[in-house]
Protein backbone atom coordinates (compact mmCIF):
# COMPACT_ATOMS: atom_id res chain seq x y z
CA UNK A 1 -33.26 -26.21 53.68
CA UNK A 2 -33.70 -22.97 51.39
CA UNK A 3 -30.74 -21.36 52.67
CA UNK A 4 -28.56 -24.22 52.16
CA UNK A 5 -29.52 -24.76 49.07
CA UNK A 6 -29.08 -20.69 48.26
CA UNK A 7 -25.27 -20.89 49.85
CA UNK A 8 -24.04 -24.47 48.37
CA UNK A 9 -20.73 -24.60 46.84
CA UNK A 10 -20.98 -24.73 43.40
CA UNK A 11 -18.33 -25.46 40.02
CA UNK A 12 -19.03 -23.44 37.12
CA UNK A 13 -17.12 -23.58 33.54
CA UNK A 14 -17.43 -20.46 31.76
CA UNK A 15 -15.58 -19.75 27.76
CA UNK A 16 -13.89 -17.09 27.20
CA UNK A 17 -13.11 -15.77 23.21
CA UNK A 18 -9.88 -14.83 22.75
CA UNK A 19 -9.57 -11.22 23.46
CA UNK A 20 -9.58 -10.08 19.31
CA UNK A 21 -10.98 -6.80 19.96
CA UNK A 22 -7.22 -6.02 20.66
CA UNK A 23 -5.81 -3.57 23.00
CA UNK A 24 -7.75 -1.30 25.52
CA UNK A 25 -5.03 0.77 27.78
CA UNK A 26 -7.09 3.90 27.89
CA UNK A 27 -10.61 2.79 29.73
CA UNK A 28 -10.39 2.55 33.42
CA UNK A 29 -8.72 -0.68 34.89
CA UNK A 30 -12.21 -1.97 36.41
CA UNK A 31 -13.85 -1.20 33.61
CA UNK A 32 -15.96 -4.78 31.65
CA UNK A 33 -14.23 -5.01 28.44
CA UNK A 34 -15.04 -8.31 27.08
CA UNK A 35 -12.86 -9.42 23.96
CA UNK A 36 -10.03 -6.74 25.01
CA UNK A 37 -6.60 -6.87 26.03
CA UNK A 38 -4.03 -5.16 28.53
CA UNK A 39 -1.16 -6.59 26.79
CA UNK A 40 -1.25 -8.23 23.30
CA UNK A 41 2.49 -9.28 22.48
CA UNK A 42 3.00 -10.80 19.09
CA UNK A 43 -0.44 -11.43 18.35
CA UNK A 44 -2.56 -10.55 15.20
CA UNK A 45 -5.80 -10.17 15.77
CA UNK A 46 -8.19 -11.78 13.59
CA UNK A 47 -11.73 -12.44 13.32
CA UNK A 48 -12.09 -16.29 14.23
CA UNK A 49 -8.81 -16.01 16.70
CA UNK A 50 -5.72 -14.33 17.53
CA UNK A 51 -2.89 -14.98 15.69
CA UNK A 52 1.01 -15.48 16.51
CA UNK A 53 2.66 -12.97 13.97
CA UNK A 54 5.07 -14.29 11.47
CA UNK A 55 8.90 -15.12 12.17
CA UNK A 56 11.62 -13.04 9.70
CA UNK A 57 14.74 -14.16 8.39
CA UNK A 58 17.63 -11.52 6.82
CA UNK A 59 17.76 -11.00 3.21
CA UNK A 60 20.29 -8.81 3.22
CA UNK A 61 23.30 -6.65 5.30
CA UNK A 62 24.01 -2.94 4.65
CA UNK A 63 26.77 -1.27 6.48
CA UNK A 64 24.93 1.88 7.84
CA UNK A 65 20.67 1.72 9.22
CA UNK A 66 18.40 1.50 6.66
CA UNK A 67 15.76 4.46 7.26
CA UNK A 68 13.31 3.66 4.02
CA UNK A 69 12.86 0.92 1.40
CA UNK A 70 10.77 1.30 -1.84
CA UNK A 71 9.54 -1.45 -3.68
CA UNK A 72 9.90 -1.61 -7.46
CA UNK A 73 8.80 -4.04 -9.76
CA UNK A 74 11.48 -7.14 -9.07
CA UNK A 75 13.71 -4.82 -6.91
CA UNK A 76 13.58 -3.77 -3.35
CA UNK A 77 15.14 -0.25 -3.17
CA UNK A 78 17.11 0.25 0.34
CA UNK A 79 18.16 3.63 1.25
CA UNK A 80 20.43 4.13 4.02
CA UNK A 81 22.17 6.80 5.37
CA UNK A 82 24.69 7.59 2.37
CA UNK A 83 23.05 6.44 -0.69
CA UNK A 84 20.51 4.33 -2.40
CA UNK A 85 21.35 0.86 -3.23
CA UNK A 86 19.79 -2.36 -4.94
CA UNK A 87 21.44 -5.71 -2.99
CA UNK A 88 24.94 -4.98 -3.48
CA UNK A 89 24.85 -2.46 -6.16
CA UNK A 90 25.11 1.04 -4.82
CA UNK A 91 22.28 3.05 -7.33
CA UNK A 92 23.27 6.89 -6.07
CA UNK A 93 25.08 8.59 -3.12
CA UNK A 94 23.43 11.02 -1.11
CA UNK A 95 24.32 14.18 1.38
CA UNK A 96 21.44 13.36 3.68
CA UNK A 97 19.39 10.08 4.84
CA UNK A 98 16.53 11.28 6.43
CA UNK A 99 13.00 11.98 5.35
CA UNK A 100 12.89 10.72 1.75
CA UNK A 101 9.48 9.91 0.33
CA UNK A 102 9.12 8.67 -2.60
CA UNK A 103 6.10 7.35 -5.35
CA UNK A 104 5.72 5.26 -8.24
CA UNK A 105 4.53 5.90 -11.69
CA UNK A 106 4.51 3.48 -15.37
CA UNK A 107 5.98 6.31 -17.84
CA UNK A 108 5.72 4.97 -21.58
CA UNK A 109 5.28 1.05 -20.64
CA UNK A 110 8.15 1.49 -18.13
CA UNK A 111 7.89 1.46 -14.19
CA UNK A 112 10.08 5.39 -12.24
CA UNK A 113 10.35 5.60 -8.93
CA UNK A 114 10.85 9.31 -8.34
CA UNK A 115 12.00 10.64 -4.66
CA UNK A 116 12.56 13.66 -2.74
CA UNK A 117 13.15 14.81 0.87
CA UNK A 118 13.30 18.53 0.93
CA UNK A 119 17.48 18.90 1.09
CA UNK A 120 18.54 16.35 -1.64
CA UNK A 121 18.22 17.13 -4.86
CA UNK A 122 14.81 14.61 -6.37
CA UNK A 123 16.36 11.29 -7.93
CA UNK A 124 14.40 9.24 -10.75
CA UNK A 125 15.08 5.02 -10.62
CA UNK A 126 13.94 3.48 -13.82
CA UNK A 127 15.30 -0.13 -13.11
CA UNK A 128 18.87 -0.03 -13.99
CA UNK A 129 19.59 3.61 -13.31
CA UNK A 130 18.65 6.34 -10.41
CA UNK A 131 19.71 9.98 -11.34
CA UNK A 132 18.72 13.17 -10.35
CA UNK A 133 15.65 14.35 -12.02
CA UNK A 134 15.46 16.60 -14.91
CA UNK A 135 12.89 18.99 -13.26
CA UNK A 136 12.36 22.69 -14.26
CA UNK A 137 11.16 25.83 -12.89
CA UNK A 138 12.04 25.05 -8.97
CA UNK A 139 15.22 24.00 -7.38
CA UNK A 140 14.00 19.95 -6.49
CA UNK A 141 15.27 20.52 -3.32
CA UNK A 142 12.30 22.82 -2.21
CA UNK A 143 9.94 19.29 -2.28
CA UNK A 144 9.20 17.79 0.65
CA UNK A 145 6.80 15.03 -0.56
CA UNK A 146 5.66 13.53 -3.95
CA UNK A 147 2.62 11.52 -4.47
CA UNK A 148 1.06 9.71 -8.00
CA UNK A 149 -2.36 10.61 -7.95
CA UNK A 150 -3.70 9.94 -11.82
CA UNK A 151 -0.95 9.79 -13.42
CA UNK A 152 0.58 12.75 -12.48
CA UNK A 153 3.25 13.55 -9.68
CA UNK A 154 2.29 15.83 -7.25
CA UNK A 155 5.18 17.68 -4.85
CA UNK A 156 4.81 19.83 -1.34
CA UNK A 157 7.08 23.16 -1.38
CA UNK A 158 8.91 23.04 1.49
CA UNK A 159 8.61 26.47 2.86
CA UNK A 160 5.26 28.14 0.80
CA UNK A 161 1.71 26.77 0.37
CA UNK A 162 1.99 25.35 -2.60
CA UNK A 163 1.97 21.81 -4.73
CA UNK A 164 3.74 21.45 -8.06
CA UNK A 165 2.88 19.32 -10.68
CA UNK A 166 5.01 17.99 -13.40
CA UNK A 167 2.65 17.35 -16.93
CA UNK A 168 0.30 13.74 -17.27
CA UNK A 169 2.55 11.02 -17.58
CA UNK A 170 5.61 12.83 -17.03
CA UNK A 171 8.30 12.24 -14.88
CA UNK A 172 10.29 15.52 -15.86
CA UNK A 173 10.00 18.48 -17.50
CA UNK A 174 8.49 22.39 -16.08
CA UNK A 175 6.62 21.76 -12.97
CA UNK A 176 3.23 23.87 -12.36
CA UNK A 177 2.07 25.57 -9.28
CA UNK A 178 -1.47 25.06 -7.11
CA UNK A 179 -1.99 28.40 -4.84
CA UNK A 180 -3.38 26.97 -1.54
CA UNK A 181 -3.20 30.48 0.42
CA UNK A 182 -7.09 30.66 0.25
CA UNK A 183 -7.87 27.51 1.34
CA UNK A 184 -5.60 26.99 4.63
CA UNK A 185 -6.19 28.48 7.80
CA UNK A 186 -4.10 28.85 10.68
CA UNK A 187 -0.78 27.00 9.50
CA UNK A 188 0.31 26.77 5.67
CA UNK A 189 2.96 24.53 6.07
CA UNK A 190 1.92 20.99 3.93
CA UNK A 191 3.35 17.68 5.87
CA UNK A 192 1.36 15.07 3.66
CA UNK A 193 0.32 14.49 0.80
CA UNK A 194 -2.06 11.53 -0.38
CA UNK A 195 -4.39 9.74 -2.97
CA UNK A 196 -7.61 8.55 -2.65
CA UNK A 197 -9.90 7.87 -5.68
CA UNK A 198 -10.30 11.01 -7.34
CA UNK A 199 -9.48 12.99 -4.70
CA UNK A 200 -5.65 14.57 -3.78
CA UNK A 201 -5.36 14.93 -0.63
CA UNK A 202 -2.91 17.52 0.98
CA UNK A 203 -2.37 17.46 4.98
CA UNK A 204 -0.68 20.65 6.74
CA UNK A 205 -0.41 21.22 10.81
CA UNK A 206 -4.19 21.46 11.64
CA UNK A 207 -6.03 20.21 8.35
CA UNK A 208 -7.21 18.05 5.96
CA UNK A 209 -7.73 19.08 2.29
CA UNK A 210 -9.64 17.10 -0.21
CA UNK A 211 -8.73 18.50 -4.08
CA UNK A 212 -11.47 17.21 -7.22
CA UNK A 213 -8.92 17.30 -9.84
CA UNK A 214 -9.31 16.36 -13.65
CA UNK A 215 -6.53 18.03 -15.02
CA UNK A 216 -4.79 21.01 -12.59
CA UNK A 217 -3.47 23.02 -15.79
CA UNK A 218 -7.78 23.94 -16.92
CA UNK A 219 -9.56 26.51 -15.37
CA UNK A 220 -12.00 24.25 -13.93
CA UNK A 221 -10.03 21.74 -14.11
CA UNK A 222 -9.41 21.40 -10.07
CA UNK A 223 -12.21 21.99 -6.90
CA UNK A 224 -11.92 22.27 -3.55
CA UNK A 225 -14.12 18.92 -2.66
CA UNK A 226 -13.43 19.54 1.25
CA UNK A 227 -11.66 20.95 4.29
CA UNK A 228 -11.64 19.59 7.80
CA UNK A 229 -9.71 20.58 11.00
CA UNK A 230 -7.46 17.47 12.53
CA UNK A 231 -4.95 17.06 14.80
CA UNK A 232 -1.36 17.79 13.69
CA UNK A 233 -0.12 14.39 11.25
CA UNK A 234 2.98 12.41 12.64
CA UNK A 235 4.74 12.78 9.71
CA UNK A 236 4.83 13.24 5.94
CA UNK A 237 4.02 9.55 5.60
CA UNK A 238 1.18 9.41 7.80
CA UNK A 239 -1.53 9.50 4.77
CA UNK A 240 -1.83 5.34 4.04
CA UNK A 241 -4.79 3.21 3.51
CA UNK A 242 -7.74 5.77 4.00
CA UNK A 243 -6.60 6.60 7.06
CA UNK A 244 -4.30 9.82 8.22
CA UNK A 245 -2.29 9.05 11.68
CA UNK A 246 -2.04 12.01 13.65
CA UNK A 247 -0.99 13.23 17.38
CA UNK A 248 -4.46 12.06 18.51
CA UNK A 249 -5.05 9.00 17.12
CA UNK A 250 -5.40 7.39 13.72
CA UNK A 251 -8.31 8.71 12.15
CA UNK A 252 -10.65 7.46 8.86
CA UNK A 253 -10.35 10.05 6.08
CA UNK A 254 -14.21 9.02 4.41
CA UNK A 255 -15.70 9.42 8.01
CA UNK A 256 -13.92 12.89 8.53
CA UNK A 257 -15.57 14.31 4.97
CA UNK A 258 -18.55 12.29 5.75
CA UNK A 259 -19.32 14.16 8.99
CA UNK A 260 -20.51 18.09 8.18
CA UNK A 261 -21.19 18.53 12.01
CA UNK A 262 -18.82 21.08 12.93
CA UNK A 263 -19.86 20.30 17.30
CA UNK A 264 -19.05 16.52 16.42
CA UNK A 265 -16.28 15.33 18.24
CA UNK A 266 -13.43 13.55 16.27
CA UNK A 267 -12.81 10.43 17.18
CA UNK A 268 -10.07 8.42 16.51
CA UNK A 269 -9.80 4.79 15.57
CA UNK A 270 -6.97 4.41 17.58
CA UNK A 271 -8.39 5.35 21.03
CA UNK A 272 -8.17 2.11 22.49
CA UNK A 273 -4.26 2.18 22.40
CA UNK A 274 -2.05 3.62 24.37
CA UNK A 275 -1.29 7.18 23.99
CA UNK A 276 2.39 7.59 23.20
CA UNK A 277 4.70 10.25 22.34
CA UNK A 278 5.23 10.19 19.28
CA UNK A 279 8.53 11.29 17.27
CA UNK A 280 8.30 9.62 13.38
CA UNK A 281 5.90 7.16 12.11
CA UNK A 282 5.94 4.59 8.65
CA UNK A 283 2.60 2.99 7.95
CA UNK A 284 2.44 0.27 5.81
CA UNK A 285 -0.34 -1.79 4.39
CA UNK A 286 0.02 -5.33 4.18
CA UNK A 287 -1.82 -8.43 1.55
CA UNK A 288 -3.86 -9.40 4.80
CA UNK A 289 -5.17 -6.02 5.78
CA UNK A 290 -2.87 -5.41 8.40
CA UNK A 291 -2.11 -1.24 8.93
CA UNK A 292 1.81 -0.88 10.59
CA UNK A 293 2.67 2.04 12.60
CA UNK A 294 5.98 2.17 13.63
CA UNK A 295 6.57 4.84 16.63
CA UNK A 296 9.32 5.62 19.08
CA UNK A 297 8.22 6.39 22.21
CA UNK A 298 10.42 7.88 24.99
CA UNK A 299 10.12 6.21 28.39
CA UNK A 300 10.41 8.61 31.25
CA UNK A 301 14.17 6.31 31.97
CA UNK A 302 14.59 8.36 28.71
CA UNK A 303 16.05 6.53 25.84
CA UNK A 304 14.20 5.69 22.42
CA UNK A 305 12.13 2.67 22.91
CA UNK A 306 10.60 1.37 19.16
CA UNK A 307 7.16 -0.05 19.18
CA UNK A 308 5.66 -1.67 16.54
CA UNK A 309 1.39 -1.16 16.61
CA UNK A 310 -0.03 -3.53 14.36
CA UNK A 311 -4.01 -2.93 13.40
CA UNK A 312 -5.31 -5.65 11.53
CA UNK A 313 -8.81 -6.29 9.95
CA UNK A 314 -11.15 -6.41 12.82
CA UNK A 315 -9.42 -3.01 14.21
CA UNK A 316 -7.71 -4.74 16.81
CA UNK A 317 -4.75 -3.24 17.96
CA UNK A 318 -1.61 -5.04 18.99
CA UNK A 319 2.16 -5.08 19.22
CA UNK A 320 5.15 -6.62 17.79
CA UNK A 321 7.96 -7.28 20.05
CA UNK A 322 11.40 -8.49 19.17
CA UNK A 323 12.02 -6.18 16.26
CA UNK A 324 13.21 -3.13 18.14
CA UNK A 325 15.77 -2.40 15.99
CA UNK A 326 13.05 -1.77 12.91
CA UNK A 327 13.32 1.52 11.21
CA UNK A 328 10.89 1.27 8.48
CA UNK A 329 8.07 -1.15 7.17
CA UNK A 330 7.36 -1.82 3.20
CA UNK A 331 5.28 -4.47 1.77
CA UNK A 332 6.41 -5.48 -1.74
CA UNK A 333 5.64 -8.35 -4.06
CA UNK A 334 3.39 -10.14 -1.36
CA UNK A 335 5.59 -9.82 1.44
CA UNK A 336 6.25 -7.42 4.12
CA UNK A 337 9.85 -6.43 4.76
CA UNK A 338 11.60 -4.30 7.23
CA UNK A 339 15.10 -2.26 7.39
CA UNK A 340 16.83 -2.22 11.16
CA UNK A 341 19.33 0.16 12.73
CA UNK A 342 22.03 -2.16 12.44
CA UNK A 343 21.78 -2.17 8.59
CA UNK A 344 19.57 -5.49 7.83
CA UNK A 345 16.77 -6.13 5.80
CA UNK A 346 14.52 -8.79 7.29
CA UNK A 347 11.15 -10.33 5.68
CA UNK A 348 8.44 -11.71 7.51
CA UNK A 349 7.79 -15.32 6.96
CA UNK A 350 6.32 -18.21 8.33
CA UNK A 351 8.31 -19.82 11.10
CA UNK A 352 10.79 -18.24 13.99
CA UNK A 353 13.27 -15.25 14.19
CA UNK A 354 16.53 -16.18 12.94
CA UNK A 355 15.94 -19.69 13.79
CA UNK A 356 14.70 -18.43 17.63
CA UNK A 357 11.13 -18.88 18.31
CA UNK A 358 8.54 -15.99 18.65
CA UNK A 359 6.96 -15.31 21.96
CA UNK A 360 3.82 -14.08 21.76
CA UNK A 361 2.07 -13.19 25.19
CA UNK A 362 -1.53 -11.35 26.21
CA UNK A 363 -2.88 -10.26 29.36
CA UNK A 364 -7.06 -9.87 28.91
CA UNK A 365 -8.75 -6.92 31.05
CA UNK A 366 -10.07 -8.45 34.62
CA UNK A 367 -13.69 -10.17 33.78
CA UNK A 368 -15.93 -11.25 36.29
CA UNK A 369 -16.90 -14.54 34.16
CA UNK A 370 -20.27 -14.36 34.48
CA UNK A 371 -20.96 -13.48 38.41
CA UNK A 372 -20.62 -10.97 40.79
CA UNK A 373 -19.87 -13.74 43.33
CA UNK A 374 -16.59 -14.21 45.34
CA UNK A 375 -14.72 -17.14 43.67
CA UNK A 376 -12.18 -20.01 43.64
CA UNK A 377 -10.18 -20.13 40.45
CA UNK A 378 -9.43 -23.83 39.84
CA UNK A 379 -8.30 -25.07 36.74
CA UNK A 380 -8.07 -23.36 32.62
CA UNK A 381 -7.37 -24.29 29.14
CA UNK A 382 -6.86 -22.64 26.16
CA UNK A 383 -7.98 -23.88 22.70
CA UNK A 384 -5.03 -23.42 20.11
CA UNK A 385 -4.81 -24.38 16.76
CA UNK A 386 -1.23 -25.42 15.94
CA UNK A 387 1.11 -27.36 13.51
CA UNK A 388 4.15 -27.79 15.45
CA UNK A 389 5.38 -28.23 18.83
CA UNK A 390 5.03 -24.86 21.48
CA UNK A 391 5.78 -24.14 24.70
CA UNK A 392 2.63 -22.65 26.57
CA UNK A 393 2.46 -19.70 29.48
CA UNK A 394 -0.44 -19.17 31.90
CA UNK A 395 -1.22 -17.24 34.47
CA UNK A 396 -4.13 -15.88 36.60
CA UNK A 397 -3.95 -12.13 37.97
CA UNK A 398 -6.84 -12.18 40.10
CA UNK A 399 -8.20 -8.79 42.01
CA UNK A 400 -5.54 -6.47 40.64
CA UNK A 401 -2.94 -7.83 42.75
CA UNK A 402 -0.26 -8.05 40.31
CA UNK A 403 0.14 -7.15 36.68
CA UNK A 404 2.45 -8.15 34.01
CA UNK A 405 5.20 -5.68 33.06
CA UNK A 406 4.45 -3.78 29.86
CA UNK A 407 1.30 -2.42 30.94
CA UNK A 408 1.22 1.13 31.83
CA UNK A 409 0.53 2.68 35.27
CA UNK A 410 -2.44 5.31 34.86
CA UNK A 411 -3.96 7.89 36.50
CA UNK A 412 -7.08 5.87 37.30
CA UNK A 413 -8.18 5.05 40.96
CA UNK A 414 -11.04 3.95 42.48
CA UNK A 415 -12.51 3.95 46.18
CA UNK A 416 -10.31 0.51 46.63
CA UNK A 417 -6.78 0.90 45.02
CA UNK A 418 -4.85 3.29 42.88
CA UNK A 419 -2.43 2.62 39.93
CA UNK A 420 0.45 3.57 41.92
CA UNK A 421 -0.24 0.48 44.48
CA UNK A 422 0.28 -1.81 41.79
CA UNK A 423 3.51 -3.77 41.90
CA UNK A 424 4.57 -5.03 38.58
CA UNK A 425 5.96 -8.70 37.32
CA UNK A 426 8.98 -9.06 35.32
CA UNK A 427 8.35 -11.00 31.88
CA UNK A 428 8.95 -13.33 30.63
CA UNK A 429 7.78 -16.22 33.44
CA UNK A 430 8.78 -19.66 33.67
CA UNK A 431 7.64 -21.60 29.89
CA UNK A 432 5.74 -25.15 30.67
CA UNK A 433 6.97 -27.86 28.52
CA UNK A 434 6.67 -28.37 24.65
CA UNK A 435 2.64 -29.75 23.65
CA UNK A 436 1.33 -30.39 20.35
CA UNK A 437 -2.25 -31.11 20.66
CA UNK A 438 -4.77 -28.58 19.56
CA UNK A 439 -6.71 -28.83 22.70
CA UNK A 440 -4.18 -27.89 25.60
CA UNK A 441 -4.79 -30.20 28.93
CA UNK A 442 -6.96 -28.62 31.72
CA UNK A 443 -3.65 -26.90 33.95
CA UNK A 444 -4.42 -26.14 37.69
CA UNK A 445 -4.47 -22.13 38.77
CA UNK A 446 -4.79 -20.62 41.97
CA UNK A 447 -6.35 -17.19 43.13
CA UNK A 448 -9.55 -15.93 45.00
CA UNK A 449 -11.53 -13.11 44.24
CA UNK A 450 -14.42 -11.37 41.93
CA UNK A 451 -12.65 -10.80 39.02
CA UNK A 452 -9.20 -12.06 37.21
CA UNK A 453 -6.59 -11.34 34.46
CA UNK A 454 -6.03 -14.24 32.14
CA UNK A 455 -2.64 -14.07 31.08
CA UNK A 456 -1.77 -16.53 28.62
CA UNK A 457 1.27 -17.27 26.07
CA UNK A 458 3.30 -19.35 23.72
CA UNK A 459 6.58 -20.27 22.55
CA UNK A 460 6.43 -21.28 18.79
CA UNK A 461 8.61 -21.58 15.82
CA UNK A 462 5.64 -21.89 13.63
CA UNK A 463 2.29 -19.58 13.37
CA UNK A 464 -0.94 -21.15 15.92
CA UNK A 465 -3.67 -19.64 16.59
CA UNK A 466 -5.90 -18.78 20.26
CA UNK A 467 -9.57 -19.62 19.40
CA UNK A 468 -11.20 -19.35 22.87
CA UNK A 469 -10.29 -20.44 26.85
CA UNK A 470 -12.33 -22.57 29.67
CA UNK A 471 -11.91 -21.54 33.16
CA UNK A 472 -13.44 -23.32 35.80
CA UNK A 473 -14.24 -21.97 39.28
CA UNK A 474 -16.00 -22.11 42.47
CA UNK A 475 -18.58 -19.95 44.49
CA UNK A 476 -20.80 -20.16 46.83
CA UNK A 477 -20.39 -21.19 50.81
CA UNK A 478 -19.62 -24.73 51.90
């Protein structure tokens, strides 16, 4: 009677949270992640749920890609590849389009955007007009980077180890030199700079530098308040938010300065995403905490692929699909905008793309639900949270049989399978029919084994939300 009872067939319903720890493609496949994600489409993830990101509409059409945007009080500043422009009105021509940087400063009660980009002579907007800026004592085509830190604009020399400074509160006049010879190591070439608090930060190939300043032109006036070996920076806009994103990974600035341990390892707070190869970055801080790294990767097919990586408040990592043709991100006046290749200017807004609806899609890692057992996956429902009607996707991917396409093959193997047995899906699947209720029917799935995939996904034209999942399932002998 023992062993019957012991081996009876039993049903078991098991919740799941919604994976918001965000993406994990870097531990092993078999690994127990709970909370973590192989694939995390058009999600945001936040701390009660996962999110469906926003829709975007077109705001305007430029004739040529728009590689940056600046915001400026009441005016969003596009610059393509030709010159800078305001809506229709065309602000300044330019000889070259690439790598301009640019900061913001209030200069007697009225708002200057001043940028440079190392080839260009520097330009000055002050809300009607952009010229070229009055600067003395270097040719402003020797800056690489500017950055307000205090009032006062800071620049990177282009070819020596040194950052000018223009006087406080000044947006032209004689710029001032800080020697950084003694204080950088193997490589003297600057590629960021950045503000945080009182400290000006200055980024070149293998280091960070923390500067104390008060006022640069005093002797005493400026300290060295830190130096710290990193990986190289993406780009001369990879110092954002308190972070600095660099080959390896995006990494806390605080934390780096915190840690005196020279035998510590660095770790990056990144590591749970993919490693790509990386060829220019944007990051961008949004109103809801969100962090924006724009990257093109190159597939081995070759080819520029662009990704966006989305990190939002609970560190999550995720992806946005469907704006491939994004060259740069720029939040301004509550609102996040982005400039394509083909010359638009899209914000991000509740609702669908263009009037098409946003298809957001996850895959969590394989869990084992509880048991060790051999199982019969029966029946699962998600719990969403949304306003309008949707079209849902499920799926179960049970013993590593099949994954979805968009996950990455490894180098991971264990005594039972390697990556390179996998055979990969083509998305999108089949989309059920549209629902509306908050609490999904229970919908039938098939699949036997120890451990399973939840794939899951929508079809929406308005933001839901993924709260949690019941699965049901069988173990046990008859």
């Amino acid at each position: 009677m023992r062993a019957a009872i012991a081996t009876a067939r039993r049903s078991r319903t098991v919740t799941m949270p919604a994976p918001v720890n965000g993406l994990d493609l870097v531990s092993p496949f078999t690994a127990s992640r709970p909370g973590y994600a192989l694939l995390l489409d058009n999600w945001i993830c936040r701390e009660q749920g996962l999110v469906t990101r926003p829709g975007y509409e077109k705001t305007h059409q430029y004739a040529s890609p728009v590689r940056r945007m600046f915001s400026y009080p009441g005016k969003l500043i596009a610059q393509t590849d030709n010159y800078f422009a305001d809506g229709d009105q065309i602000l300044t021509t330019v000889s070259t389009g690439h790598g301009w940087a640019g900061a913001r400063m209030n200069n007697a009660g009225l708002h200057h955007l001043f940028v440079v980009n190392g080839a260009s002579q520097a330009r000055v907007y002050n809300g009607s007009v952009m010229k070229i800026a009055a600067i003395e004592g270097i040719d402003s085509r020797e800056l690489t980077t500017v950055v307000e830190h205090n009032k006062r604009l800071y620049f990177a020399d282009k070819a020596k180890p040194i950052i000018w400074y223009l006087p406080h509160d000044a947006i032209a006049g004689p710029v001032k030199p800080i020697m950084l010879r003694s204080n950088i190591g193997r490589s003297g070439e600057i590629v960021a700079l950045g503000s945080m608090g009182t400290r000006l930060l200055i980024a070149t190939k293998n280091q960070l530098l923390a500067y104390e300043i008060t006022d640069p032109s005093h002797v005493g006036g400026i300290a060295i308040a830190g130096v710290v070996d990193i990986p190289e920076p993406v780009s001369k806009h990879s110092i954002k938010n308190g972070a600095i994103l660099t080959r390896s990974g995006l990494l806390q600035i605080e934390e780096l300065f915190a840690s005196r341990d020279s035998e510590k390892a660095i770790i990056s707070k990144s590591r749970s995403i993919d490693r790509v190869t990386i060829s220019t970055s944007e990051t961008v801080e949004s109103l809801s905490n969100q962090l924006i790294l724009l990257l093109d990767e190159r597939p081995a097919a070759g080819g520029i692929e662009t990704i966006q990586w989305v990190r939002s408040d609970t560190g999550g990592w995720s992806r946005f699909k469907g704006l491939e043709k994004a060259l740069s991100w720029v939040e301004h006046e509550g609102a996040l905008y982005f400039g394509t290749r083909d010359g638009k200017v899209c914000r991000l807004r509740e609702g669908a793309d263009e009037d098409r609806p946003v298809e957001a899609v996850l895959c969590a890692r394989p869990e084992r639900f509880g048991s060790t057992a051999k199982k019969q996956f029966l029946r699962m429902r998600p719990m969403y949270r949304a306003h309008k009607p949707y079209r849902p996707l499920i799926k179960l991917l049970v013993d590593h049989r099949a994954l979805p396409d968009g996950v990455r093959a490894r180098d991971y193997s264990t005594k039972y399978w390697k990556w390179s047995d996998v055979k990969w899906e083509n998305m999108p699947m089949k989309w059920m029919r549209e629902y509306t209720s908050e609490r999904e029917p229970w919908r039938s799935v098939r699949g036997n084994g120890v451990e399973a995939a939840t794939m899951m996904g929508v079809r929406t034209k308005s933001q839901m939300e993924l709260t949690e999942y019941d699965i049901i399932y069988e173990s046990g002998k008859n």
